[in-house]
N, C-alpha and C. Protein backbone atom coordinates (compact mmCIF):
# COMPACT_ATOMS: atom_id res chain seq x y z
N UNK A 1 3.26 -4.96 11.06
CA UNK A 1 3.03 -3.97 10.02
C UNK A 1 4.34 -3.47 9.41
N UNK A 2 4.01 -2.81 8.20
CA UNK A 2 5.66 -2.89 7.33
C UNK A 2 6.64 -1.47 8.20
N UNK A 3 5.55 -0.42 8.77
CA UNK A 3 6.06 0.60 9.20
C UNK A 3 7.31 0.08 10.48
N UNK A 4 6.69 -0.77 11.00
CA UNK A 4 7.44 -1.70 12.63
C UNK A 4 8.61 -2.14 12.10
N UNK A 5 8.40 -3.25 10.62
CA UNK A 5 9.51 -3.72 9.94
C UNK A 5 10.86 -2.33 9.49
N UNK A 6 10.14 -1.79 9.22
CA UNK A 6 11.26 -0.17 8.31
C UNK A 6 11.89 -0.16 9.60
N UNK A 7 11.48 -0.21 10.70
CA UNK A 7 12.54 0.54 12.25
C UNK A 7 13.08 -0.45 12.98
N UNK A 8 13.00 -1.33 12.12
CA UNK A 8 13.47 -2.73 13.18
C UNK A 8 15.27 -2.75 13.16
N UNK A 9 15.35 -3.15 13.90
CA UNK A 9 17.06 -2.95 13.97
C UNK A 9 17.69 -3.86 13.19
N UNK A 10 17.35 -4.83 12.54
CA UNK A 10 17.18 -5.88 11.72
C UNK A 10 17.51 -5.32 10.17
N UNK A 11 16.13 -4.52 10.56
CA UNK A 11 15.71 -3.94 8.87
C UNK A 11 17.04 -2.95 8.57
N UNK A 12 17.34 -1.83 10.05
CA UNK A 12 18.29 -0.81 9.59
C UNK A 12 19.83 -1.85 9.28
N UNK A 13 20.32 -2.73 9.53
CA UNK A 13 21.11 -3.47 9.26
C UNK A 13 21.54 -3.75 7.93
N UNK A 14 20.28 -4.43 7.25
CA UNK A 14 20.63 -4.46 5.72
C UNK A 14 20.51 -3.48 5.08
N UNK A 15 19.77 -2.38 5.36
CA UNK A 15 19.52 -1.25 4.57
C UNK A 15 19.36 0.44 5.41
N UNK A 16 20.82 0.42 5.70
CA UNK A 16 20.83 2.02 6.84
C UNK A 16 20.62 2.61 6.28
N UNK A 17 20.50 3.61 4.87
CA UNK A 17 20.15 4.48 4.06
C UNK A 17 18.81 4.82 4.07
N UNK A 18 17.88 3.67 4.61
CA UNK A 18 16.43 3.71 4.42
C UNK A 18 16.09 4.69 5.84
N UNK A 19 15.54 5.32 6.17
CA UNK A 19 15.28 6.45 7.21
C UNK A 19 13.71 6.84 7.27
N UNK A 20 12.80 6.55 8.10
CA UNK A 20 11.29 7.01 7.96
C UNK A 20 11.47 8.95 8.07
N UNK A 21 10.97 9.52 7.72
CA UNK A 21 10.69 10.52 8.43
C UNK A 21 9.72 11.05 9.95
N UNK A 22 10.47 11.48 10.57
CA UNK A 22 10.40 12.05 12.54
C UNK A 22 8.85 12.13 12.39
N UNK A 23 7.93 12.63 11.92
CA UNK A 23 6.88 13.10 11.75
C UNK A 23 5.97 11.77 11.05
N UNK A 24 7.01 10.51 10.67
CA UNK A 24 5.51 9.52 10.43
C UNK A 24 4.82 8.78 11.08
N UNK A 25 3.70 9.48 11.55
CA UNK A 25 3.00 8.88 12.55
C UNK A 25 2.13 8.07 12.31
N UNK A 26 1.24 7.79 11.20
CA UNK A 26 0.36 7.45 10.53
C UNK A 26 0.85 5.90 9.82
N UNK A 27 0.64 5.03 10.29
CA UNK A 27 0.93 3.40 9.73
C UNK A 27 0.30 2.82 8.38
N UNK A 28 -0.65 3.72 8.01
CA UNK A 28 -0.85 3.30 6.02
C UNK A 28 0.03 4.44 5.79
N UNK A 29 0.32 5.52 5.54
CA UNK A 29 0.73 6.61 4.82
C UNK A 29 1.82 7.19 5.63
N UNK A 30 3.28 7.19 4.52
CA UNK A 30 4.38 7.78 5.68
C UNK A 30 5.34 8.08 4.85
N UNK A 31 6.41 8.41 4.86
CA UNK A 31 7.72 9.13 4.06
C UNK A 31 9.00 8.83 4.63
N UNK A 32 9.81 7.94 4.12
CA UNK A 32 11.21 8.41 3.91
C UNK A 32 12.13 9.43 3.72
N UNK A 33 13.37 9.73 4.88
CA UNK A 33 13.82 10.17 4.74
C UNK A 33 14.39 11.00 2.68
N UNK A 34 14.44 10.04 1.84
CA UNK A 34 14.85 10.26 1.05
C UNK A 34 13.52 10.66 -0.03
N UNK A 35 12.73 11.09 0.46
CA UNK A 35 11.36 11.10 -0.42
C UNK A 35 10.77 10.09 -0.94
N UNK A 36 10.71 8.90 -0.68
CA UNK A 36 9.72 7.94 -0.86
C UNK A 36 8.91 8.12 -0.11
N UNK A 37 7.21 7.87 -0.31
CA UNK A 37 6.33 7.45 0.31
C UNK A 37 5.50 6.18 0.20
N UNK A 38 5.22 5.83 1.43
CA UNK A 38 4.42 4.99 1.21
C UNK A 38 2.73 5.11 1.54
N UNK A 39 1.56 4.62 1.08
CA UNK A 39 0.32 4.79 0.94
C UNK A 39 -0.10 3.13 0.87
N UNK A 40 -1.16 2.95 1.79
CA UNK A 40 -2.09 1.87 2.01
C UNK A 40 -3.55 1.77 1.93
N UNK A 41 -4.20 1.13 0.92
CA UNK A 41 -5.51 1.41 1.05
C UNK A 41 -6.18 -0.18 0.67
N UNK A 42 -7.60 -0.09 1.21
CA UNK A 42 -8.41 -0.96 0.94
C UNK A 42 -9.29 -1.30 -0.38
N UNK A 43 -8.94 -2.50 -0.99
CA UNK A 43 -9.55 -2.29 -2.31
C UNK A 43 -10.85 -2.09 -2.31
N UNK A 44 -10.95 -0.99 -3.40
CA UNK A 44 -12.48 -0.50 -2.85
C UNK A 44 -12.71 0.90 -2.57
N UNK A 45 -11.17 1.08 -2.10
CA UNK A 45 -11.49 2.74 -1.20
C UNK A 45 -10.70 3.65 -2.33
N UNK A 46 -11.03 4.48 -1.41
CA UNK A 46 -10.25 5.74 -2.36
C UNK A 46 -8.98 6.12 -2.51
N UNK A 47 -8.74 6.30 -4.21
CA UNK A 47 -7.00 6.54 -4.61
C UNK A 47 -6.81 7.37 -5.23
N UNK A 48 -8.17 8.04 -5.51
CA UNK A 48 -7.67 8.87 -6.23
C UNK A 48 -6.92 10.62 -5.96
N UNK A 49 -6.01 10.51 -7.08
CA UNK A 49 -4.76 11.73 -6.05
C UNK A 49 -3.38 10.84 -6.17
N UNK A 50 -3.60 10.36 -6.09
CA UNK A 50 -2.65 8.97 -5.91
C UNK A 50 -1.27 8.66 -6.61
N UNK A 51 -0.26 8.75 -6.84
CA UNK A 51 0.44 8.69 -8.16
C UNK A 51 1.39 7.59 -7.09
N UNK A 52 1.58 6.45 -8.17
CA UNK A 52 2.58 5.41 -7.91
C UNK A 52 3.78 4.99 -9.12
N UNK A 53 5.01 4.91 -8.95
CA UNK A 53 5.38 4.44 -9.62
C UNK A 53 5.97 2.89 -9.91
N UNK A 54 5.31 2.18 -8.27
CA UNK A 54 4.91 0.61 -8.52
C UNK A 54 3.86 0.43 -7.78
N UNK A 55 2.93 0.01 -7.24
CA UNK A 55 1.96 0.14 -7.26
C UNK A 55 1.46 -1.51 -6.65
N UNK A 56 1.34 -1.98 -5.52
CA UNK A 56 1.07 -3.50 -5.27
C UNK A 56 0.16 -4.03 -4.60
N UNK A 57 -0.92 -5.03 -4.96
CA UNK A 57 -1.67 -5.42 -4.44
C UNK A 57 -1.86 -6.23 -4.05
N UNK A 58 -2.50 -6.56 -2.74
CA UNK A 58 -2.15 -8.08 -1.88
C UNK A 58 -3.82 -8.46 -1.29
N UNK A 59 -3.73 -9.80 -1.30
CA UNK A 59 -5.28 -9.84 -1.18
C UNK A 59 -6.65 -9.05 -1.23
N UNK A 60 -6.67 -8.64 -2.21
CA UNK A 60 -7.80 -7.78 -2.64
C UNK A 60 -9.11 -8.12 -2.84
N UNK A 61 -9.23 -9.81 -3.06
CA UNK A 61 -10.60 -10.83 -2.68
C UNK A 61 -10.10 -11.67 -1.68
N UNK A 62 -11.17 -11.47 -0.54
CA UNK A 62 -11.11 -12.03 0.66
C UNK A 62 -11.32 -13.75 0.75
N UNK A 63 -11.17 -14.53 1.03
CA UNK A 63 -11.81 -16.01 0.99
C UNK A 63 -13.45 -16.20 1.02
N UNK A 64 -13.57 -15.42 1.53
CA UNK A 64 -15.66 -15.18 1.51
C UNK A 64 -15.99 -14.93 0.20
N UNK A 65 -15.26 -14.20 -0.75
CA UNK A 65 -15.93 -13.28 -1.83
C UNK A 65 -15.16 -13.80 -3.49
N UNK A 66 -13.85 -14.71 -2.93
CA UNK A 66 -13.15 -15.11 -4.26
C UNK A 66 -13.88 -15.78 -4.87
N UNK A 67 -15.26 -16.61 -4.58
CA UNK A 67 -15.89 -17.32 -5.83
C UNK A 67 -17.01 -16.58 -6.08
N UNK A 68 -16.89 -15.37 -5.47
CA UNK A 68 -18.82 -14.85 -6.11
C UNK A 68 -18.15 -13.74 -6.87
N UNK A 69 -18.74 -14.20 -8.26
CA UNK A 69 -18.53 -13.03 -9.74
C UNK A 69 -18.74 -12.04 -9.80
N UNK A 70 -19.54 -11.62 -8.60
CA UNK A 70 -19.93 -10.43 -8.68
C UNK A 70 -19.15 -9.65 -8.03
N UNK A 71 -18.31 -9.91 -6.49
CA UNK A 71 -17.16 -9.35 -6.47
C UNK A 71 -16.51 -9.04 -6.54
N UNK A 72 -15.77 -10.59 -7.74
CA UNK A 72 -14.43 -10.36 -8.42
C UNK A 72 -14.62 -9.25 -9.91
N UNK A 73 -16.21 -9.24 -10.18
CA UNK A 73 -16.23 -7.99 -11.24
C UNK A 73 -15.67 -6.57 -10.56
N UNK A 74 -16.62 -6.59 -9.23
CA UNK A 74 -17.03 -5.03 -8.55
C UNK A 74 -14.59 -4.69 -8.27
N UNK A 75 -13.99 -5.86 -7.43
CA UNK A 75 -12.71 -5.51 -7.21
C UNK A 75 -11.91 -5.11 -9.12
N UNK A 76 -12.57 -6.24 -9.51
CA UNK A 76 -11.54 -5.33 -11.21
C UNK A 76 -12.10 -4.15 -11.94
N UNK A 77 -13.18 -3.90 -11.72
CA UNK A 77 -13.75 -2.26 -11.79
C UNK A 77 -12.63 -1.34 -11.39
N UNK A 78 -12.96 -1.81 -10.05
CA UNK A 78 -12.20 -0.71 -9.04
C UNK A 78 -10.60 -0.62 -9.47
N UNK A 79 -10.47 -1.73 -9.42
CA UNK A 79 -8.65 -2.22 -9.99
C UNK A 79 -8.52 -1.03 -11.21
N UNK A 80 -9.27 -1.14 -12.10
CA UNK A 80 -9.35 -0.53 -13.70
C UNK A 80 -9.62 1.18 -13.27
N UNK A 81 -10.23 1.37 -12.90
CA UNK A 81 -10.57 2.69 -12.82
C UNK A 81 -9.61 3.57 -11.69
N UNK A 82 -8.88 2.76 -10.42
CA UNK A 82 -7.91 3.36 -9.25
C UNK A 82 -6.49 3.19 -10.36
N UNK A 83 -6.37 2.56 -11.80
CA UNK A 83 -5.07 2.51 -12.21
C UNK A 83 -5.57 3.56 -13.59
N UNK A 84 -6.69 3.96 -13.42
CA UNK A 84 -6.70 4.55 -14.69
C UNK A 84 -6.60 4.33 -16.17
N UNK A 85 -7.36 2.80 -16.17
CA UNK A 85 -7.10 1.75 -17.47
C UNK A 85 -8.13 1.98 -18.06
């Protein structure tokens, strides 16, 4: 998970400036020392509240559901309406 990656001794190597904050306990949703946050959700679920200023999505149709149309409508709904398009 990316939270494991941020603390890896690896990760602090190329990038020591990057710092989680003491208090992130929570592995979708967490904060940087420097005020970044990060937020994880399931396409589908709820965003709204949400403000991103990049914003990325990674498999959002599963291999079960990428050829049925009716999915790939119901995920670009959701896509359109969680970006506010």
């Amino acid at each position: 998970p990316l939270k494991e990656l941020l603390m890896s001794p690896e990760f602090q190597v190329l990038f020591p400036a990057l710092k989680l904050k003491q208090d992130a306990r929570k592995a979708q949703e967490f904060e940087t020392t420097a005020g970044g946050t990060y937020f994880c959700a399931g396409a589908g679920s709820g965003v709204a509240g949400k403000r991103a200023t990049i914003a990325l999505c990674d498999d959002v149709l599963s291999e079960q559901t990428a050829f049925r149309k009716a999915e790939r409508d119901k995920i670009n709904k959701w896509y359109s309406v969680a970006l506010g398009s």
